[in-house]
N, C-alpha and C. Protein backbone atom coordinates (compact mmCIF):
# COMPACT_ATOMS: atom_id res chain seq x y z
N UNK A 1 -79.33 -50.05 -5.23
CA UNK A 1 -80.63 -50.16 -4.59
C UNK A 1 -80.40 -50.51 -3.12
N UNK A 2 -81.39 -49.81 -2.40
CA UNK A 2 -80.88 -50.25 -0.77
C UNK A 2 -81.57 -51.51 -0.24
N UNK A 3 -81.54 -51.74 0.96
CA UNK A 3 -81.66 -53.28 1.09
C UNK A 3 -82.93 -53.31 1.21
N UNK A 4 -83.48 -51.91 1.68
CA UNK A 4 -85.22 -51.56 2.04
C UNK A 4 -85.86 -51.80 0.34
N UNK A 5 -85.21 -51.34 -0.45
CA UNK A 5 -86.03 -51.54 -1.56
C UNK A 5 -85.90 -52.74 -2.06
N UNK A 6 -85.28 -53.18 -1.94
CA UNK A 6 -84.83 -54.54 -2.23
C UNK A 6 -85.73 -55.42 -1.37
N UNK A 7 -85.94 -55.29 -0.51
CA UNK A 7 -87.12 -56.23 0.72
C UNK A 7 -88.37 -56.04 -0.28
N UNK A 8 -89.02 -55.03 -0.43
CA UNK A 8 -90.00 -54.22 0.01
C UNK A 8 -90.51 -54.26 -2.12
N UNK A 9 -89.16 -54.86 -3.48
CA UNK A 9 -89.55 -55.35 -4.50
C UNK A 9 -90.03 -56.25 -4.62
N UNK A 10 -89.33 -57.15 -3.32
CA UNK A 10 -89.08 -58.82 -3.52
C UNK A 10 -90.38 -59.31 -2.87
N UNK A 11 -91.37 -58.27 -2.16
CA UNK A 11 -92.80 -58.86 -1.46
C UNK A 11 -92.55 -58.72 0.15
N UNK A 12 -91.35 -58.34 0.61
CA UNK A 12 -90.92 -58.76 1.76
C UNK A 12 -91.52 -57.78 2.48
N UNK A 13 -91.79 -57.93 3.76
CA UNK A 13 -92.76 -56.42 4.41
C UNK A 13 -91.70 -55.65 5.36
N UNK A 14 -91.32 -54.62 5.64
CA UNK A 14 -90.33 -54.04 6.71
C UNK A 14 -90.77 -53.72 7.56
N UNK A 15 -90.62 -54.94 8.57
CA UNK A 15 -90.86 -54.79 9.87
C UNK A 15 -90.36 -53.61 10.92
N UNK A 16 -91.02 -53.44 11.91
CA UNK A 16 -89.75 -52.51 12.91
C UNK A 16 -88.35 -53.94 13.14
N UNK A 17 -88.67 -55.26 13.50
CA UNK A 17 -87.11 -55.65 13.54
C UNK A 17 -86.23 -55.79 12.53
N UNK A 18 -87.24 -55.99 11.43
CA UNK A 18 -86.29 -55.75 9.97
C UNK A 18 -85.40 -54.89 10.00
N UNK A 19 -85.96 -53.84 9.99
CA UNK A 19 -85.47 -52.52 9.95
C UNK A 19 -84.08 -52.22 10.92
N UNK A 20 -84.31 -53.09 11.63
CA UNK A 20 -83.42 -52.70 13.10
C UNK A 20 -82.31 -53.67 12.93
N UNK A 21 -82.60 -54.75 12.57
CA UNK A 21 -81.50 -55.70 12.11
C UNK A 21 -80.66 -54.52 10.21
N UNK A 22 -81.71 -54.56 9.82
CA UNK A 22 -80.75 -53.88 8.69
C UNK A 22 -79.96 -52.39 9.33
N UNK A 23 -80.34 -51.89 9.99
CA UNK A 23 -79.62 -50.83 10.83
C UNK A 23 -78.31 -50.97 11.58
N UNK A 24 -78.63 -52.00 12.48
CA UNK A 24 -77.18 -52.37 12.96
C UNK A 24 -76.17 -52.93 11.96
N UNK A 25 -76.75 -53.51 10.97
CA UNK A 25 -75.67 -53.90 9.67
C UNK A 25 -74.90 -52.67 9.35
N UNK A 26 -75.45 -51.86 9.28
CA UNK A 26 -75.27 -50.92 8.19
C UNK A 26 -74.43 -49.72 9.23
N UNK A 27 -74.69 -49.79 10.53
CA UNK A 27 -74.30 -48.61 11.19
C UNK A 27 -72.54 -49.39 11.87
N UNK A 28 -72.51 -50.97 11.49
CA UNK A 28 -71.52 -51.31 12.00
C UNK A 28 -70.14 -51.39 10.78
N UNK A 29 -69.40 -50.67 12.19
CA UNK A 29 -68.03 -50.44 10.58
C UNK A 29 -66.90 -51.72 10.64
N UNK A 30 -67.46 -52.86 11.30
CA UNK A 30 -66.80 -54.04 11.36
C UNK A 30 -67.87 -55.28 10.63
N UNK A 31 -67.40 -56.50 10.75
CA UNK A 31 -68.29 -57.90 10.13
C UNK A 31 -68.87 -58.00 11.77
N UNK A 32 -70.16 -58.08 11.74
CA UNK A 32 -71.17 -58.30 12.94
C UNK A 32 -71.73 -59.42 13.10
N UNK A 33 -71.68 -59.87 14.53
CA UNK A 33 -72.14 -61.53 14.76
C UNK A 33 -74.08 -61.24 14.77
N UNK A 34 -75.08 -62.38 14.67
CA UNK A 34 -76.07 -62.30 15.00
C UNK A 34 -76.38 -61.82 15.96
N UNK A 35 -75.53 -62.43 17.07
CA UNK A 35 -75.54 -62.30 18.63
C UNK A 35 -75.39 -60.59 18.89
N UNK A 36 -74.48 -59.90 18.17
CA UNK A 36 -74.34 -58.53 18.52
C UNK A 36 -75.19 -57.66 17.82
N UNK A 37 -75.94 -58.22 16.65
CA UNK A 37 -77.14 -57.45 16.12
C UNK A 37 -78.55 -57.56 17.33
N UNK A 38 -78.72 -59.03 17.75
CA UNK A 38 -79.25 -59.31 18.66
C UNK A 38 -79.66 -57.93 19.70
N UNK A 39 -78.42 -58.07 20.40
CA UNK A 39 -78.53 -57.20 21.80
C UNK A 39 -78.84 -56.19 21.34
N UNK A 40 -77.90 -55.16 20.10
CA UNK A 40 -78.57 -53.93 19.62
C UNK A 40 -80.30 -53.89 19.53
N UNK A 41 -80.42 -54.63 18.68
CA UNK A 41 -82.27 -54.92 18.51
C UNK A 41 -83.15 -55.13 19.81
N UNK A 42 -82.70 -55.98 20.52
CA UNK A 42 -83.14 -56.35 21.95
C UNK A 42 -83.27 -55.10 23.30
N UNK A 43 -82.04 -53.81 22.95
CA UNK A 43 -82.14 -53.00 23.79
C UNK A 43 -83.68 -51.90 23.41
N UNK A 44 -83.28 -52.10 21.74
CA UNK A 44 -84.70 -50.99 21.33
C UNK A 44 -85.67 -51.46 21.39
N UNK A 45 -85.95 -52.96 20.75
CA UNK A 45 -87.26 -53.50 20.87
C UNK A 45 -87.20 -55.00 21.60
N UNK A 46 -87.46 -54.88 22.62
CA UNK A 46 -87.35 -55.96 23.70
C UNK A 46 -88.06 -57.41 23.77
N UNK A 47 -89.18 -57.21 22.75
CA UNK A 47 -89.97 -58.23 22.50
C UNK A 47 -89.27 -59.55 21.50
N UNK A 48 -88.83 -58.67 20.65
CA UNK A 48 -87.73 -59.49 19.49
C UNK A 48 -86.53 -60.36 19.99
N UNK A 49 -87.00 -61.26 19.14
CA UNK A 49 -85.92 -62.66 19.68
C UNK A 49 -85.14 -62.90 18.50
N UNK A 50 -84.02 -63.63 19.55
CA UNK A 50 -82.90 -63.88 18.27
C UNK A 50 -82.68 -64.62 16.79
N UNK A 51 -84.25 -65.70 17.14
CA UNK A 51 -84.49 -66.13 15.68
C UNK A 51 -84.84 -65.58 14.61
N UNK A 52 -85.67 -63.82 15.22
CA UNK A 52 -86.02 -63.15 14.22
C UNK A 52 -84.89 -62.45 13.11
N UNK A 53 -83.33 -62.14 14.28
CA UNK A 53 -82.42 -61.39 13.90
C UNK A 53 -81.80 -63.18 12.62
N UNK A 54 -81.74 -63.91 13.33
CA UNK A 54 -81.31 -65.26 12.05
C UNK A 54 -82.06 -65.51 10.59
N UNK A 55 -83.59 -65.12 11.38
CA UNK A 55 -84.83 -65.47 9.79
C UNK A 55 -84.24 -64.10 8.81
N UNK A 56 -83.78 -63.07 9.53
CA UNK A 56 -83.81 -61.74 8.94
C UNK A 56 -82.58 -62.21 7.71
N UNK A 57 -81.66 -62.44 8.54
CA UNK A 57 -79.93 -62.10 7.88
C UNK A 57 -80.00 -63.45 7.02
N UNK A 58 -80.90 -64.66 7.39
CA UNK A 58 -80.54 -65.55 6.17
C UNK A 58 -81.89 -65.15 4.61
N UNK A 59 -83.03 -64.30 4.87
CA UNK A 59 -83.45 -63.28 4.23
C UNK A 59 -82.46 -62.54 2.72
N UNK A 60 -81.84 -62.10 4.31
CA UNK A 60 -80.64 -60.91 3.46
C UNK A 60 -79.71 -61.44 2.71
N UNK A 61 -79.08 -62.54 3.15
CA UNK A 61 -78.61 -63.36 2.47
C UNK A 61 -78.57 -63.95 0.69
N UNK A 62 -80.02 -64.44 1.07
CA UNK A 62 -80.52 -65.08 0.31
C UNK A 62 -81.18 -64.45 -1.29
N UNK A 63 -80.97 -62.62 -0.65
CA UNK A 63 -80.88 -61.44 -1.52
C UNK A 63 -79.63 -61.02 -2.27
N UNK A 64 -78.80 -61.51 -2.00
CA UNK A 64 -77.10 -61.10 -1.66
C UNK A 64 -77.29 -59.21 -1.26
N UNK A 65 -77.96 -59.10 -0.31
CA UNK A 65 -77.91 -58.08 0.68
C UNK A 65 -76.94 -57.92 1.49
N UNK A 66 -76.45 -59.19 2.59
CA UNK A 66 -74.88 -59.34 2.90
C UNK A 66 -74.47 -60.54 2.51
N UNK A 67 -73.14 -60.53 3.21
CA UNK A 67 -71.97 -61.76 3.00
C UNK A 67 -72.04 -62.11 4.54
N UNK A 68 -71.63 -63.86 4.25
CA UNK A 68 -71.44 -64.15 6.02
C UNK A 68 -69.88 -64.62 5.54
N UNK A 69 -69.18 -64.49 6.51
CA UNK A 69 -67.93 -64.77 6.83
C UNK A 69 -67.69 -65.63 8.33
N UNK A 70 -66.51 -66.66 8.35
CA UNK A 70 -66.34 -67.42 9.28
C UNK A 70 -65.25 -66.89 9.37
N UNK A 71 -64.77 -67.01 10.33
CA UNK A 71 -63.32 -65.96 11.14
C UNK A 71 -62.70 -67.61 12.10
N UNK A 72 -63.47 -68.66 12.21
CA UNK A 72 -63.43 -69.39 13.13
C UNK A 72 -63.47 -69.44 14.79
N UNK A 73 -64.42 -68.17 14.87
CA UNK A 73 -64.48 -67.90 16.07
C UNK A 73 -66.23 -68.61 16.77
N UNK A 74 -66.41 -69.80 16.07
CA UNK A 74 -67.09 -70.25 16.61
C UNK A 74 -69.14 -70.07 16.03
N UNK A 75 -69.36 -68.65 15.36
CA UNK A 75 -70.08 -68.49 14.74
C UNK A 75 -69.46 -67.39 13.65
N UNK A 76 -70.58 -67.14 12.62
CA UNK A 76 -70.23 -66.91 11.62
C UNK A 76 -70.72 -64.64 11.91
N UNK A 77 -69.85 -64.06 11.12
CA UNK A 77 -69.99 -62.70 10.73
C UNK A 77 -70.60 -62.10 9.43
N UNK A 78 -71.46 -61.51 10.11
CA UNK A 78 -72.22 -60.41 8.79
C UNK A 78 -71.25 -59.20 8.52
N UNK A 79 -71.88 -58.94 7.03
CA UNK A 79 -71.18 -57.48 6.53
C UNK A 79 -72.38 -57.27 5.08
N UNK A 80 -72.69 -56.10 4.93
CA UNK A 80 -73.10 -55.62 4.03
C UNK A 80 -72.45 -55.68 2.65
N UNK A 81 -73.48 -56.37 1.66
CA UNK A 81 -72.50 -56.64 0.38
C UNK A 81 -72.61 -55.33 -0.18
N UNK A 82 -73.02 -54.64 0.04
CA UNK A 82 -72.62 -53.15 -0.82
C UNK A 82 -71.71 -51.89 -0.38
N UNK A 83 -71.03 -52.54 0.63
CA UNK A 83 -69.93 -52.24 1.57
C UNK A 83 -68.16 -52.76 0.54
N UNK A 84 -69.02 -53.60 -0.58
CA UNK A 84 -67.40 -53.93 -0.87
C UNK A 84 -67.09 -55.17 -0.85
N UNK A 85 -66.22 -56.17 -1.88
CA UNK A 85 -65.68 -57.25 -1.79
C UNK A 85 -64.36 -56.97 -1.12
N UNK A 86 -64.05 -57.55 0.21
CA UNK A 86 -62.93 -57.52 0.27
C UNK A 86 -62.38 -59.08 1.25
N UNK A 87 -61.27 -59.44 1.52
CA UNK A 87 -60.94 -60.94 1.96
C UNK A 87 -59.94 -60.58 3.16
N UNK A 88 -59.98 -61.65 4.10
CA UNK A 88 -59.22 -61.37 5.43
C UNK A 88 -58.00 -62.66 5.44
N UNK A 89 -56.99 -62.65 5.99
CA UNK A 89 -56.29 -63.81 6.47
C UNK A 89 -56.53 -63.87 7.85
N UNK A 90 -56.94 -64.74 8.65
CA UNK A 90 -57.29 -65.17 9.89
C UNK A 90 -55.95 -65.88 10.36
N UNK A 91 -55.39 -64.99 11.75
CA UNK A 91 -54.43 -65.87 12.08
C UNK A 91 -54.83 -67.00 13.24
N UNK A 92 -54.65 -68.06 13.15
CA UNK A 92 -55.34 -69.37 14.04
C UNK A 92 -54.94 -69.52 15.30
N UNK A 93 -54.09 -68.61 15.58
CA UNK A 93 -52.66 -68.35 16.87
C UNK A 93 -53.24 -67.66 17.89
N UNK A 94 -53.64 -66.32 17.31
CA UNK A 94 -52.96 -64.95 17.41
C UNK A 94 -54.80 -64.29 17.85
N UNK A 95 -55.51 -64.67 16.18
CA UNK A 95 -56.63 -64.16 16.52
C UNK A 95 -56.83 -62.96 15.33
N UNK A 96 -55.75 -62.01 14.33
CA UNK A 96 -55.52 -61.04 14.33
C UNK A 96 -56.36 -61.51 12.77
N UNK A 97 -56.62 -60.48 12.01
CA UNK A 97 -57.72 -60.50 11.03
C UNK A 97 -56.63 -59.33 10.13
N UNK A 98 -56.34 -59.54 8.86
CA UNK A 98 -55.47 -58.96 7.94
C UNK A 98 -56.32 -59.05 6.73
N UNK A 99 -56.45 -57.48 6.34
CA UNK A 99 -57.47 -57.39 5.36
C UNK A 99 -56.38 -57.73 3.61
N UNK A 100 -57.31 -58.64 2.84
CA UNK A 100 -56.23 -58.65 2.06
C UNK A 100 -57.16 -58.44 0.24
N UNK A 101 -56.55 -57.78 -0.40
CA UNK A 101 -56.76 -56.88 -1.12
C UNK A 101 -57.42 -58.19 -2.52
N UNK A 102 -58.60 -57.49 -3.17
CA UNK A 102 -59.25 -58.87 -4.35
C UNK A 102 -58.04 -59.26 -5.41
N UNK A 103 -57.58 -58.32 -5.55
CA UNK A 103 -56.52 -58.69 -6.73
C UNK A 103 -55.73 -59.77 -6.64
N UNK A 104 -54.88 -60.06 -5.31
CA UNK A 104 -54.56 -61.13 -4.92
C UNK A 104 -55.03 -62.51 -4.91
N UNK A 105 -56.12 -62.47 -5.16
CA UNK A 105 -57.07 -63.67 -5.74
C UNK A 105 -57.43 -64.02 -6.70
N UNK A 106 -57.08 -63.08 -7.72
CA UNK A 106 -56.95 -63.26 -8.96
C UNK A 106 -56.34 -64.54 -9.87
N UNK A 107 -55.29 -64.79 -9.50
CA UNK A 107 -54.74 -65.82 -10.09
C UNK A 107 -55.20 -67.06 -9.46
N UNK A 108 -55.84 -67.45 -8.07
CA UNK A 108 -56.61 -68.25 -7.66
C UNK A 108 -57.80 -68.47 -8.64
N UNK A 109 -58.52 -67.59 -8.80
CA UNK A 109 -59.80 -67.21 -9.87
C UNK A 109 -59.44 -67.78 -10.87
N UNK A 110 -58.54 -67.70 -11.55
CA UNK A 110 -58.19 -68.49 -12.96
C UNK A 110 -57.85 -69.50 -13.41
N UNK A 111 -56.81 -70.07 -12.21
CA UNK A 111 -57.10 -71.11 -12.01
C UNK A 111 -57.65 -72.00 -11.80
N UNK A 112 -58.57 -71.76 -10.90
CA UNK A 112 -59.52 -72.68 -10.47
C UNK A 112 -60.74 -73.11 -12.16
N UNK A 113 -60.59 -71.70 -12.09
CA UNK A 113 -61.67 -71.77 -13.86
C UNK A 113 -60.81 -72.43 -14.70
N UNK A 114 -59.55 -72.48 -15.36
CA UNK A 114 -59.08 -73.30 -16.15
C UNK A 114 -58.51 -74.74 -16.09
N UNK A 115 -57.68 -75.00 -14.90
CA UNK A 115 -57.65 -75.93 -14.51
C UNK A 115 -59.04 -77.12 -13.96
N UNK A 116 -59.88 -76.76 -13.41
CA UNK A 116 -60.61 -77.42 -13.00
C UNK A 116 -61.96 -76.95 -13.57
N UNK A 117 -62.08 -76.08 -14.13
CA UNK A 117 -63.39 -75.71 -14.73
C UNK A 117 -64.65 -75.36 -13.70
N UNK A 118 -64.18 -74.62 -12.93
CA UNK A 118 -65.19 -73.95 -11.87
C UNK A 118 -64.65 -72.61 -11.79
N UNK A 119 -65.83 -72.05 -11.32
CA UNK A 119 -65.85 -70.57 -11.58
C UNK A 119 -66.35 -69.86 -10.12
N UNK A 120 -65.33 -70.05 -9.33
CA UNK A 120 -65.38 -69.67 -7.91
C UNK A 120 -65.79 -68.50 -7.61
N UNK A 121 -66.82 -68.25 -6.49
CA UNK A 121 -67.37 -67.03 -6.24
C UNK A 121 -66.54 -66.57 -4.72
N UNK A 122 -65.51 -66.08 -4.96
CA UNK A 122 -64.74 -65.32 -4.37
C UNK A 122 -64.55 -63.49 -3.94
N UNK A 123 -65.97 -63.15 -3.37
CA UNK A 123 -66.46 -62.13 -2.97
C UNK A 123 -66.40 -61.95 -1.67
N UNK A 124 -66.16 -63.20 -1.10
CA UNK A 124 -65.66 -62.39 0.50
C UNK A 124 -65.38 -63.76 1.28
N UNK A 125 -64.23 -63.58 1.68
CA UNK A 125 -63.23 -65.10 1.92
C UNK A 125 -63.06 -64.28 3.05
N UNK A 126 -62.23 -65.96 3.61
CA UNK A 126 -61.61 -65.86 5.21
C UNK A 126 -60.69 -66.81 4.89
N UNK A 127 -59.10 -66.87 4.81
CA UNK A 127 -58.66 -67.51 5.03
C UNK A 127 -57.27 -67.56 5.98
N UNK A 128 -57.77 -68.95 6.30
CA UNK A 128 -57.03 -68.70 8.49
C UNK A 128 -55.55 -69.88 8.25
N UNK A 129 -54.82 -69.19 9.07
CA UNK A 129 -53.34 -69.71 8.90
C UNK A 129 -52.18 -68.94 10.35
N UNK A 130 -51.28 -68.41 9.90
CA UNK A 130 -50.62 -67.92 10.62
C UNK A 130 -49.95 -66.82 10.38
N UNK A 131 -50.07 -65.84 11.29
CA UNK A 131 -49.49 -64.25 11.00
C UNK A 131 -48.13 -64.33 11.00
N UNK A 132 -47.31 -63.63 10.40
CA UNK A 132 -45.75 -63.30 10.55
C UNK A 132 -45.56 -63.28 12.24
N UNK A 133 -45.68 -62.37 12.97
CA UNK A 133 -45.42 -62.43 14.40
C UNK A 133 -45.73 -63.73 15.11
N UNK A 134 -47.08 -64.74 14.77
CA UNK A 134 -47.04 -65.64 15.30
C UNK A 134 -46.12 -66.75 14.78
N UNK A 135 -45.81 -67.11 13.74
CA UNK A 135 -44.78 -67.70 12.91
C UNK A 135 -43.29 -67.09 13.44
N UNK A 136 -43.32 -66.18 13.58
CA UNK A 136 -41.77 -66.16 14.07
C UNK A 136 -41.63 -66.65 15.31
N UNK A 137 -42.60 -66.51 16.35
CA UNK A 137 -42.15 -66.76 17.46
C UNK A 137 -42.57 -68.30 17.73
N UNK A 138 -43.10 -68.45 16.97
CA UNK A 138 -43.37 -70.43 16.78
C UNK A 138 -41.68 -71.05 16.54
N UNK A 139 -40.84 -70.27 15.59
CA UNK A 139 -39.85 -70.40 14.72
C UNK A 139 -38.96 -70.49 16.17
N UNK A 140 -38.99 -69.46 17.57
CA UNK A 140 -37.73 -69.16 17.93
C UNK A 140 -37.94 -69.99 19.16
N UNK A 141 -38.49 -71.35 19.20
CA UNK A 141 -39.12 -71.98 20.67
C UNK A 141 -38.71 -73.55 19.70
């Protein structure tokens, strides 16, 4: 179901900035800050302010329409949840974003459920550390 029908079951009305915020989601082939949905929205419809693009995406959110992700760059990134579960390693150095595959989390997942008896929702992680290139050259100083 698309995110329009999904608004538009749930009572929600589709605005022109609705619309424009779900557009730039959807037309972006990276995780998108508010701020850069913002300006997109702001060049077409000039009246629209940035709280509308925040009321929108915590909306969408709150649909599981997208995922927000922290990269630690200070604010947080959108992505469309029907785009895919997938998880990044953030290097804390470097900056560099390494896409890393669900399976690998798997045994995290089971653990966490057997050992501790929680059942972690692990659909779209960030986790920040250090890249091989920045680690080596940490290593040779």
């Amino acid at each position: 179901m698309s995110c329009h029908e999904t608004l538009q079951e749930n009572g929600h009305r589709l605005t022109p900035q609705r619309m424009l915020v779900i557009e730039a989601l959807h037309n972006s082939d990276k995780h998108i800050s508010a701020e850069e949905i913002y300006r997109q929205l702001h060049n077409r419809y000039p009246y629209a302010n940035i709280s509308t693009v925040y009321r929108t995406l915590e909306l969408l959110k709150k649909l599981d329409l997208v995922t927000e992700t922290n990269f630690g760059e200070g604010h947080v990134r959108y992505h469309v949840a029907d785009k895919g579960h997938h998880h990044h390693l953030v290097c804390h150095s470097c900056g560099k974003i390494i896409d890393l595959e669900e399976a690998a989390l798997y045994p995290l997942k089971d653990t966490l459920c057997q050992k501790y008896g929680f059942d972690a929702d692990l659909r779209h992680l960030a986790i920040s550390g250090e890249c091989s290139g920045c680690h080596k050259k940490r290593g040779q100083t």
